[in-house]
PDB file of N, CA and C in Angstrom:
ATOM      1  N   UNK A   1       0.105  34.593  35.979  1.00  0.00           N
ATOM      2  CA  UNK A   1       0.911  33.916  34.977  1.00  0.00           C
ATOM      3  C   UNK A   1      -0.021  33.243  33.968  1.00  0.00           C
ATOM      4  N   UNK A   2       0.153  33.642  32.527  1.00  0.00           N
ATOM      5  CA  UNK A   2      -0.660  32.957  31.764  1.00  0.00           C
ATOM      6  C   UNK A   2      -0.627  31.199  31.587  1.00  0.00           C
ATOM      7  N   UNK A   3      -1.594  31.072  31.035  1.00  0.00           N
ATOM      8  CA  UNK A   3      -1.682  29.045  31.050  1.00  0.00           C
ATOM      9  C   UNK A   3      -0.984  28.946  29.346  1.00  0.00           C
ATOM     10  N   UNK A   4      -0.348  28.543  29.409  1.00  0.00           N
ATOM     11  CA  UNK A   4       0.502  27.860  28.449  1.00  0.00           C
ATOM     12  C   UNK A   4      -0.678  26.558  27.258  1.00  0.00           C
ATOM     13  N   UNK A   5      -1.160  26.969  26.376  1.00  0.00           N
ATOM     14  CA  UNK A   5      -1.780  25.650  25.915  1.00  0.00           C
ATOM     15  C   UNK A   5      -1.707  25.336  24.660  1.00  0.00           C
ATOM     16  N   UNK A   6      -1.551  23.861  24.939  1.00  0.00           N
ATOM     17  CA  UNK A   6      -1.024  23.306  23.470  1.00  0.00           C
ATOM     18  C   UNK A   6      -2.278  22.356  23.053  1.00  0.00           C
ATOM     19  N   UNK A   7      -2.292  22.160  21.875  1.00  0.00           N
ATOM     20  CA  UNK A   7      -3.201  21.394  20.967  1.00  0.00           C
ATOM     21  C   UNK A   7      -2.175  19.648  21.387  1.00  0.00           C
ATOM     22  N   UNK A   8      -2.798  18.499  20.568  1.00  0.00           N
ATOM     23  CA  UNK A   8      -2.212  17.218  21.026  1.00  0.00           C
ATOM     24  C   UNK A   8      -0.922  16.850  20.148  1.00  0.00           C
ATOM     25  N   UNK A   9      -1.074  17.713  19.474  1.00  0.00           N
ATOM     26  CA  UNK A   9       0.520  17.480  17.904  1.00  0.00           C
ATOM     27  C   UNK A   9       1.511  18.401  18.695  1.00  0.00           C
ATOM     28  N   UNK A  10       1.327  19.219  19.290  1.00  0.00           N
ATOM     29  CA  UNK A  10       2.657  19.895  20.219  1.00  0.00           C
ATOM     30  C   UNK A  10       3.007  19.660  21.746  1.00  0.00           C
ATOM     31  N   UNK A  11       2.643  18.466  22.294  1.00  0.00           N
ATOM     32  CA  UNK A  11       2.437  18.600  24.297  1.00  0.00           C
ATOM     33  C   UNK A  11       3.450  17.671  23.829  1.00  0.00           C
ATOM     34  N   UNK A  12       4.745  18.026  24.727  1.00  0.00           N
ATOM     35  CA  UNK A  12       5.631  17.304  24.546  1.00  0.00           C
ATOM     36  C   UNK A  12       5.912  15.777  25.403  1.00  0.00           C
ATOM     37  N   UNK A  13       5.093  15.500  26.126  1.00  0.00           N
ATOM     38  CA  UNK A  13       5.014  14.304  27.505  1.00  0.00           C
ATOM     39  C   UNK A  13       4.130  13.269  26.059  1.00  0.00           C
ATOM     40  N   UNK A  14       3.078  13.558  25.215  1.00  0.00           N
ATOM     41  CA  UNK A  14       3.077  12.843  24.728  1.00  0.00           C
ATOM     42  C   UNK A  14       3.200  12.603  22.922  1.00  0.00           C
ATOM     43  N   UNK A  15       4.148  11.776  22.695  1.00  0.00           N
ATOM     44  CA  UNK A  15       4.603  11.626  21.140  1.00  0.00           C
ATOM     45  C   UNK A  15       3.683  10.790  20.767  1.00  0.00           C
ATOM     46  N   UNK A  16       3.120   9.968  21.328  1.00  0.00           N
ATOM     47  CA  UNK A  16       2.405   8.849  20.319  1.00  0.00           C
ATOM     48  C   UNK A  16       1.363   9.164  19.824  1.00  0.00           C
ATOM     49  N   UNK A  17       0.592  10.149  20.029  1.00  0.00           N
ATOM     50  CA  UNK A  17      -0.498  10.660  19.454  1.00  0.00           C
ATOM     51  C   UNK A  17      -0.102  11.988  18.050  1.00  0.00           C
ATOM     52  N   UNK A  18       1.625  11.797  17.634  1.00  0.00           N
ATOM     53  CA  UNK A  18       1.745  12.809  16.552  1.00  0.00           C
ATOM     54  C   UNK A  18       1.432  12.239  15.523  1.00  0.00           C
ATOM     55  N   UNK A  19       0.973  12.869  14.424  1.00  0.00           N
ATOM     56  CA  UNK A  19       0.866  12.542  13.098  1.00  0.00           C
ATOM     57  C   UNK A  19       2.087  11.926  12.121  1.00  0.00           C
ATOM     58  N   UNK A  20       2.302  10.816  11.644  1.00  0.00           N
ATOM     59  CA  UNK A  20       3.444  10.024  11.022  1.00  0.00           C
ATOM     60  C   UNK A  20       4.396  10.853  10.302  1.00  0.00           C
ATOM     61  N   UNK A  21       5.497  11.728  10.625  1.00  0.00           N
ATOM     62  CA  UNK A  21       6.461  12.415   9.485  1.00  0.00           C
ATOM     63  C   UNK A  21       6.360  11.702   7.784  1.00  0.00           C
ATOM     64  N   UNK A  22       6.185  12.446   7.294  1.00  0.00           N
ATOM     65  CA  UNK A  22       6.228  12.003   5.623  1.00  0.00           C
ATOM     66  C   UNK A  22       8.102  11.597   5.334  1.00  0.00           C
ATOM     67  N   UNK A  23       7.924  10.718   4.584  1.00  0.00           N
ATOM     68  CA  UNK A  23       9.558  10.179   4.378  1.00  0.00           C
ATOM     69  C   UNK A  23       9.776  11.129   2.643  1.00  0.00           C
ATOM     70  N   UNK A  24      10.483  11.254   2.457  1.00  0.00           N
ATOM     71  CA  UNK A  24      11.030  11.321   1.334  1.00  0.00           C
ATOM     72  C   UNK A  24      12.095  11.380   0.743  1.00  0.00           C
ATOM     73  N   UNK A  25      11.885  10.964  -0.687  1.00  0.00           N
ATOM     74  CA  UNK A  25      13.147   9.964  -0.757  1.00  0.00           C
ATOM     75  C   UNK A  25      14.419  11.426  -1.156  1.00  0.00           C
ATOM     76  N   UNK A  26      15.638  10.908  -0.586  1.00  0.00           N
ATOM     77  CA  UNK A  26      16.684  11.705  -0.239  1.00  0.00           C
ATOM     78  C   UNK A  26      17.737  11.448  -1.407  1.00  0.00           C
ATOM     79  N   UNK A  27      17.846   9.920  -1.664  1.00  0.00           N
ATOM     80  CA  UNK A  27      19.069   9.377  -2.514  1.00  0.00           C
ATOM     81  C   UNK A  27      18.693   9.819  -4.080  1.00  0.00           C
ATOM     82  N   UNK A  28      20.044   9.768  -5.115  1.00  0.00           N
ATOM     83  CA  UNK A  28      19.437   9.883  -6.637  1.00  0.00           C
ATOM     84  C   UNK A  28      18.464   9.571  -7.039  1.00  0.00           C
ATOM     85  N   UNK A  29      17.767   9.819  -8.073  1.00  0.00           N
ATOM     86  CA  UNK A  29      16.579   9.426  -8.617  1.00  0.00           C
ATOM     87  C   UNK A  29      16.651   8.140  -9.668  1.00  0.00           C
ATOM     88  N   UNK A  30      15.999   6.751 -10.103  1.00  0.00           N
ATOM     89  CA  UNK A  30      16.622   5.706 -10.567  1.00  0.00           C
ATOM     90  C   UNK A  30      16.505   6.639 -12.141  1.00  0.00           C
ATOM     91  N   UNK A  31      17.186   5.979 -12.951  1.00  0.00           N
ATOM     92  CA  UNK A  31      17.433   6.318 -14.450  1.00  0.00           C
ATOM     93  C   UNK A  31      16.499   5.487 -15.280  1.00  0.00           C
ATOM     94  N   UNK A  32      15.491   5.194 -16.117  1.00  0.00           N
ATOM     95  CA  UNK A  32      15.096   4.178 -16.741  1.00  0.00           C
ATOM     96  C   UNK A  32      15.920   3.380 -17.519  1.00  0.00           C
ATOM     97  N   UNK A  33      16.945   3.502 -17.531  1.00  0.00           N
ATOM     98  CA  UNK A  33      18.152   2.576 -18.073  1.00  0.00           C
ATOM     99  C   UNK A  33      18.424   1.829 -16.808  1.00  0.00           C
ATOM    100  N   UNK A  34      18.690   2.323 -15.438  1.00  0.00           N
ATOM    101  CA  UNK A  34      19.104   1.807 -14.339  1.00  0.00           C
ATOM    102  C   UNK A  34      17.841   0.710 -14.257  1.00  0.00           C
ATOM    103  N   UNK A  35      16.529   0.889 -14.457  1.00  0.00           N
ATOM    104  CA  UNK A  35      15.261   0.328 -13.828  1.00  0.00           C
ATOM    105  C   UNK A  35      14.935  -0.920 -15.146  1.00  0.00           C
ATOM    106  N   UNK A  36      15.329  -0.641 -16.381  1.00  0.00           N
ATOM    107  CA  UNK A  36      14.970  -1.247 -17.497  1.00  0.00           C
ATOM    108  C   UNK A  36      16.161  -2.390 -16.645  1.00  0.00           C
ATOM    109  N   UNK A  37      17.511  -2.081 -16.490  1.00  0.00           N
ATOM    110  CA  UNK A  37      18.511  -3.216 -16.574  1.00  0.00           C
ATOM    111  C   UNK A  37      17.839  -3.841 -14.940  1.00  0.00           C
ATOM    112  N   UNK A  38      17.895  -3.490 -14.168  1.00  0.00           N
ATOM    113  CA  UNK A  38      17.094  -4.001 -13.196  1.00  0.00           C
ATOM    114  C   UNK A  38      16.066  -4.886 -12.835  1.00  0.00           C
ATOM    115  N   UNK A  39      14.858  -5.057 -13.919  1.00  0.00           N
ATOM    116  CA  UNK A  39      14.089  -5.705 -14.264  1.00  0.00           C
ATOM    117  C   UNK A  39      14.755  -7.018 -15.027  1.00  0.00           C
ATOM    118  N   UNK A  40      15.540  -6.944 -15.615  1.00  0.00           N
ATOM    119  CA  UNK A  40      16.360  -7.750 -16.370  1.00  0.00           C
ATOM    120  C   UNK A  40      16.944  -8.760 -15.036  1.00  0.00           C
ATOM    121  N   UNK A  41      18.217  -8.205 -14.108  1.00  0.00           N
ATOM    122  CA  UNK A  41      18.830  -9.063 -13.662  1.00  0.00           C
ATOM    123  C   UNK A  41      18.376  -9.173 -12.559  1.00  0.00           C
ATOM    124  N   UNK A  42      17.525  -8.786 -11.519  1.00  0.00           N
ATOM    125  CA  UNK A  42      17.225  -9.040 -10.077  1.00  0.00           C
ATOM    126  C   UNK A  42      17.045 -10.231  -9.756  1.00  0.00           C
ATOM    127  N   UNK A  43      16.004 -11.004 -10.760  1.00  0.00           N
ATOM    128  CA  UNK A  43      15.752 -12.316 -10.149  1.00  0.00           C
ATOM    129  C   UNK A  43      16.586 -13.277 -10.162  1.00  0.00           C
ATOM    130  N   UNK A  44      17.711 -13.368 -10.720  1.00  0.00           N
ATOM    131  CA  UNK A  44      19.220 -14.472 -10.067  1.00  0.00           C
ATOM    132  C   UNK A  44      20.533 -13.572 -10.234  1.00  0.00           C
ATOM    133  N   UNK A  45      20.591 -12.766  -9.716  1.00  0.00           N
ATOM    134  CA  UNK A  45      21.607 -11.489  -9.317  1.00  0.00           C
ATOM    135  C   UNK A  45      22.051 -11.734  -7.812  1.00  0.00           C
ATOM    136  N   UNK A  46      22.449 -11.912  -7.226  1.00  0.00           N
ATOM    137  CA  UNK A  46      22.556 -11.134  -6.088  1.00  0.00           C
ATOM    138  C   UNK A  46      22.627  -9.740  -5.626  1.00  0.00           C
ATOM    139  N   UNK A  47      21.840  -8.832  -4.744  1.00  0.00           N
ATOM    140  CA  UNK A  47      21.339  -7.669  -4.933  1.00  0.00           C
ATOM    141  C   UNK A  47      22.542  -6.905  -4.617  1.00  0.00           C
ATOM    142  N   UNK A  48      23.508  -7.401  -3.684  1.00  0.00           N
ATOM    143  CA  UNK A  48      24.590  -6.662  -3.777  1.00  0.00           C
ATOM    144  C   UNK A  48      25.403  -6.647  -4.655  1.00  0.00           C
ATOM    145  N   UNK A  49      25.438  -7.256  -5.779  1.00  0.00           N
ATOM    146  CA  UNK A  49      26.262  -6.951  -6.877  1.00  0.00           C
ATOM    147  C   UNK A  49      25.549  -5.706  -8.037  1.00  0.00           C
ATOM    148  N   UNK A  50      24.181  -6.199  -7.604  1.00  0.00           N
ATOM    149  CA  UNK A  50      23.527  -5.202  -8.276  1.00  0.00           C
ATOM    150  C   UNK A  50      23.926  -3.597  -7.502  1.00  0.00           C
ATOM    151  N   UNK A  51      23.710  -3.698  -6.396  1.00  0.00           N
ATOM    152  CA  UNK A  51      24.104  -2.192  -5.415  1.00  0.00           C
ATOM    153  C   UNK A  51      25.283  -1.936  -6.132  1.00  0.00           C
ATOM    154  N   UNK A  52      26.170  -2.678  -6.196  1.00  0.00           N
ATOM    155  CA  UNK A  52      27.821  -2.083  -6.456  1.00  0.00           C
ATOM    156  C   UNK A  52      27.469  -1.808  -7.506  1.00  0.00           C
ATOM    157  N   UNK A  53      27.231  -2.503  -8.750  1.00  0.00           N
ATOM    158  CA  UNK A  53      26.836  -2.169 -10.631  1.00  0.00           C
ATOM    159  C   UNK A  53      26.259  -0.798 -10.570  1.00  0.00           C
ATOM    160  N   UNK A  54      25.311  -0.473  -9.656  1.00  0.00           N
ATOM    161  CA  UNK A  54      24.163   0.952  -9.757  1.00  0.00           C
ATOM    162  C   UNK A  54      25.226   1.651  -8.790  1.00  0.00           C
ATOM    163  N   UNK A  55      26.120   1.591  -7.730  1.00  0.00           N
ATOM    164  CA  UNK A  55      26.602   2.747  -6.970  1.00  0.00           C
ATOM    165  C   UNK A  55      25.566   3.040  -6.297  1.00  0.00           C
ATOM    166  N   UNK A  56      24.878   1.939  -5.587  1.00  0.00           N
ATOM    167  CA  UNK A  56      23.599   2.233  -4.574  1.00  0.00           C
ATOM    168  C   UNK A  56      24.026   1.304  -3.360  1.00  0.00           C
ATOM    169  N   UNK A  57      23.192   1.449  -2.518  1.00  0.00           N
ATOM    170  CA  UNK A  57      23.000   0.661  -1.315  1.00  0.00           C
ATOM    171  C   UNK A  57      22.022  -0.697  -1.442  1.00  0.00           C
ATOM    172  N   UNK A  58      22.168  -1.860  -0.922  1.00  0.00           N
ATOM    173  CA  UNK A  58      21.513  -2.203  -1.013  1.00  0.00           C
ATOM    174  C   UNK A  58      20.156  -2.157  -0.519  1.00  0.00           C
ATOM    175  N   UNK A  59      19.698  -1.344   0.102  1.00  0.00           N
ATOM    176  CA  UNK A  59      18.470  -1.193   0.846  1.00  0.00           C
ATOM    177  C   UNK A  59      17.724  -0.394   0.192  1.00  0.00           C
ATOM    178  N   UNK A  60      18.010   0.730  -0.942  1.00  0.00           N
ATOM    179  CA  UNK A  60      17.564   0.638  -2.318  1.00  0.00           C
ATOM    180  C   UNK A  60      17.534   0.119  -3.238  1.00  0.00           C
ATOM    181  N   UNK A  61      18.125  -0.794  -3.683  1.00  0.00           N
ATOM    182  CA  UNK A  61      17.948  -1.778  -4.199  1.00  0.00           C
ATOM    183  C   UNK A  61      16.579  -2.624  -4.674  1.00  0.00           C
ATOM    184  N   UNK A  62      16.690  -2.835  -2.805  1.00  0.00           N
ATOM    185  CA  UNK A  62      16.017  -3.853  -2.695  1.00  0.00           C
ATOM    186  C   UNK A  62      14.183  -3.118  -2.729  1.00  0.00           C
ATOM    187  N   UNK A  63      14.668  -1.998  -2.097  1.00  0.00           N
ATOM    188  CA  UNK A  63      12.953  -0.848  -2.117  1.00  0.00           C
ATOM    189  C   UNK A  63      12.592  -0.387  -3.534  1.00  0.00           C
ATOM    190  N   UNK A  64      13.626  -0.656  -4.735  1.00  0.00           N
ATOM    191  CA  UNK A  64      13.229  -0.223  -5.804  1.00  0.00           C
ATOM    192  C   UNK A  64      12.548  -1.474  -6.530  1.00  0.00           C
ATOM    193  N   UNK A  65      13.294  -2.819  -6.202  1.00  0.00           N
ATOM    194  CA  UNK A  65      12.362  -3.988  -6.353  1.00  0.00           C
ATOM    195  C   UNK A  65      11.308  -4.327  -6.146  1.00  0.00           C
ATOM    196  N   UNK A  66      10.897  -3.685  -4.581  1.00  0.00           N
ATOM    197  CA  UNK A  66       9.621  -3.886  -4.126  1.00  0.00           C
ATOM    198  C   UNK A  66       8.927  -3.233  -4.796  1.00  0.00           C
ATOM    199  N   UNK A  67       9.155  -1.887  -5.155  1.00  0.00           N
ATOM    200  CA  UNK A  67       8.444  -1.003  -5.752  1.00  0.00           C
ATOM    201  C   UNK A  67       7.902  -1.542  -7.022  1.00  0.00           C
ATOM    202  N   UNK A  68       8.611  -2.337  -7.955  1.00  0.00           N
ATOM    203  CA  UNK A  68       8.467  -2.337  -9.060  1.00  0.00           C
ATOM    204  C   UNK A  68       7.786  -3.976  -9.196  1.00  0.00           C
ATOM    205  N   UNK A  69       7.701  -4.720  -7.606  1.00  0.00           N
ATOM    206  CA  UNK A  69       7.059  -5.858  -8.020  1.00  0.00           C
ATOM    207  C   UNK A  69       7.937  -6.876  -7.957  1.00  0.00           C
ATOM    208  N   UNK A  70       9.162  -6.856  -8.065  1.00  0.00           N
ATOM    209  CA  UNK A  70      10.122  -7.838  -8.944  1.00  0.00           C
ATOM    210  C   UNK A  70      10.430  -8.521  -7.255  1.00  0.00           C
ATOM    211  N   UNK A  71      10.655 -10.322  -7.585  1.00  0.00           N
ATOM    212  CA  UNK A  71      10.990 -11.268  -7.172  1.00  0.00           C
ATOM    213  C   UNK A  71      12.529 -11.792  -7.469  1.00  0.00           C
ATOM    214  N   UNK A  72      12.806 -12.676  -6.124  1.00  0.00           N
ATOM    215  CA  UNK A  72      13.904 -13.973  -6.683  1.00  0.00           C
ATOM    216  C   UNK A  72      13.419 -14.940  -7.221  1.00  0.00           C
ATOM    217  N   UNK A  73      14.007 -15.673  -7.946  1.00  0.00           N
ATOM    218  CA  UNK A  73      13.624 -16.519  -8.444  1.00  0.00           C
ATOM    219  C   UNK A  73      13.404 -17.943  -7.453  1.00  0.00           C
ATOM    220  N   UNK A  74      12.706 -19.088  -7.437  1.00  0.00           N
ATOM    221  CA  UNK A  74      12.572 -19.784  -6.494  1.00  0.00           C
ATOM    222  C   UNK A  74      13.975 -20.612  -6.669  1.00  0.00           C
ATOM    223  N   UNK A  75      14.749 -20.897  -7.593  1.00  0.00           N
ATOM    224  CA  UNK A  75      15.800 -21.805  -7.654  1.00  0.00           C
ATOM    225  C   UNK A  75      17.121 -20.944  -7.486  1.00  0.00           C
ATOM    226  N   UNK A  76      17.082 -19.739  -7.354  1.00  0.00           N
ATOM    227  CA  UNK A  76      18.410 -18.941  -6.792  1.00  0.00           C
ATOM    228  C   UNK A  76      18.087 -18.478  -5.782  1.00  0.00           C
ATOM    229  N   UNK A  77      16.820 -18.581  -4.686  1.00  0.00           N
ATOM    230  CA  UNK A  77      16.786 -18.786  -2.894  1.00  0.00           C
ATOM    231  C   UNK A  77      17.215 -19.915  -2.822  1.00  0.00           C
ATOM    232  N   UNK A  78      16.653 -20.993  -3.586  1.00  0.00           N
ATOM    233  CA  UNK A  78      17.239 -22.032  -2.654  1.00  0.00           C
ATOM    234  C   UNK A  78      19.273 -22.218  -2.529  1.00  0.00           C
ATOM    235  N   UNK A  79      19.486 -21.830  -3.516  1.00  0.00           N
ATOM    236  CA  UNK A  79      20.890 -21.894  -4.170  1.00  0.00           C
ATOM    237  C   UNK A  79      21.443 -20.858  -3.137  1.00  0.00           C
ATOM    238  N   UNK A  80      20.463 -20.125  -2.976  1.00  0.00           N
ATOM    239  CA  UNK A  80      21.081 -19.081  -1.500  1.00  0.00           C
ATOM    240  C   UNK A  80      21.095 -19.642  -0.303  1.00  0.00           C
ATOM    241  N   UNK A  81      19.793 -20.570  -0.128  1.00  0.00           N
ATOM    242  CA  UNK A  81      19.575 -21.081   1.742  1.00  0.00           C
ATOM    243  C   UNK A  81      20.842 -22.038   1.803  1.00  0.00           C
ATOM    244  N   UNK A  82      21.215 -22.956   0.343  1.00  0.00           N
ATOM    245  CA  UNK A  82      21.987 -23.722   1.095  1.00  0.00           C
ATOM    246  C   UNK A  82      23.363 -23.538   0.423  1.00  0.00           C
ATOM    247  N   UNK A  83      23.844 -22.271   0.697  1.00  0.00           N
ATOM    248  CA  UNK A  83      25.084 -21.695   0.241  1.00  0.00           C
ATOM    249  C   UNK A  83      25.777 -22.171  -0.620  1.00  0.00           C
ATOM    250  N   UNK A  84      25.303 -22.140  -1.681  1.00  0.00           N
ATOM    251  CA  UNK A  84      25.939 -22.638  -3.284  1.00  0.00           C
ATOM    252  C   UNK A  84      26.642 -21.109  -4.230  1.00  0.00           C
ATOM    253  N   UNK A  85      25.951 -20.456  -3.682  1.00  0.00           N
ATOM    254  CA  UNK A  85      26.230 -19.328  -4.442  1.00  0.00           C
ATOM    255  C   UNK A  85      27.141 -18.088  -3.340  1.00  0.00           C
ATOM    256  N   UNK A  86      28.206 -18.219  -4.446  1.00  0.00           N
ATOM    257  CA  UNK A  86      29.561 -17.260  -3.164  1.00  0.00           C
ATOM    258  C   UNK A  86      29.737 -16.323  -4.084  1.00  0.00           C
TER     259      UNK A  86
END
C-alpha cells in the first residue's frame, strides 16, 4: 500500500500551521461621492445613520473610516458615554 504524503499546508490533524486565507472585499465598491460625504459627516454622525444614508452595514462603515483615518470627535463620545444623544 502506498504512503500517502502531504506537505504541512495539506495534513489535515494540523490547521495552525496554514498560511492566512486572503480576505477580499465582497460588498459594493464605495463611490467617491459616498467617501467625499463621509469624510464630511463621520465625526458627529452616528455611524448607523450613516449605514442607513449609504445602504451599508455598519461594520463597513466603520472599516471604511478606519481605512481612511477618520475619527469621532472627542465631544460627541462623550455625548455618547453619557447617553445624551438618542
Amino acid at each position: 500500500m502506498p504512503v500517502r504524503r502531504t506537505n504541512r499546508y495539506t495534513s489535515r490533524r494540523t490547521t495552525w500551521n496554514r498560511p492566512p486565507r486572503k480576505r477580499y472585499a465582497t460588498g459594493k465598491p464605495w463611490t467617491p461621492v459616498e467617501i467625499k460625504t463621509l469624510r464630511k459627516i463621520y465625526k458627529d454622525t452616528p455611524t448607523k445613520d450613516i449605514a442607513r444614508r449609504f445602504s451599508r452595514t455598519v461594520s463597513s462603515v466603520q472599516a471604511k473610516a478606519g481605512d481612511l483615518g477618520l475619527k469621532k470627535t472627542k465631544t460627541y463620545l462623550k455625548k455618547m458615554r453619557q447617553g445624551l444623544w438618542q
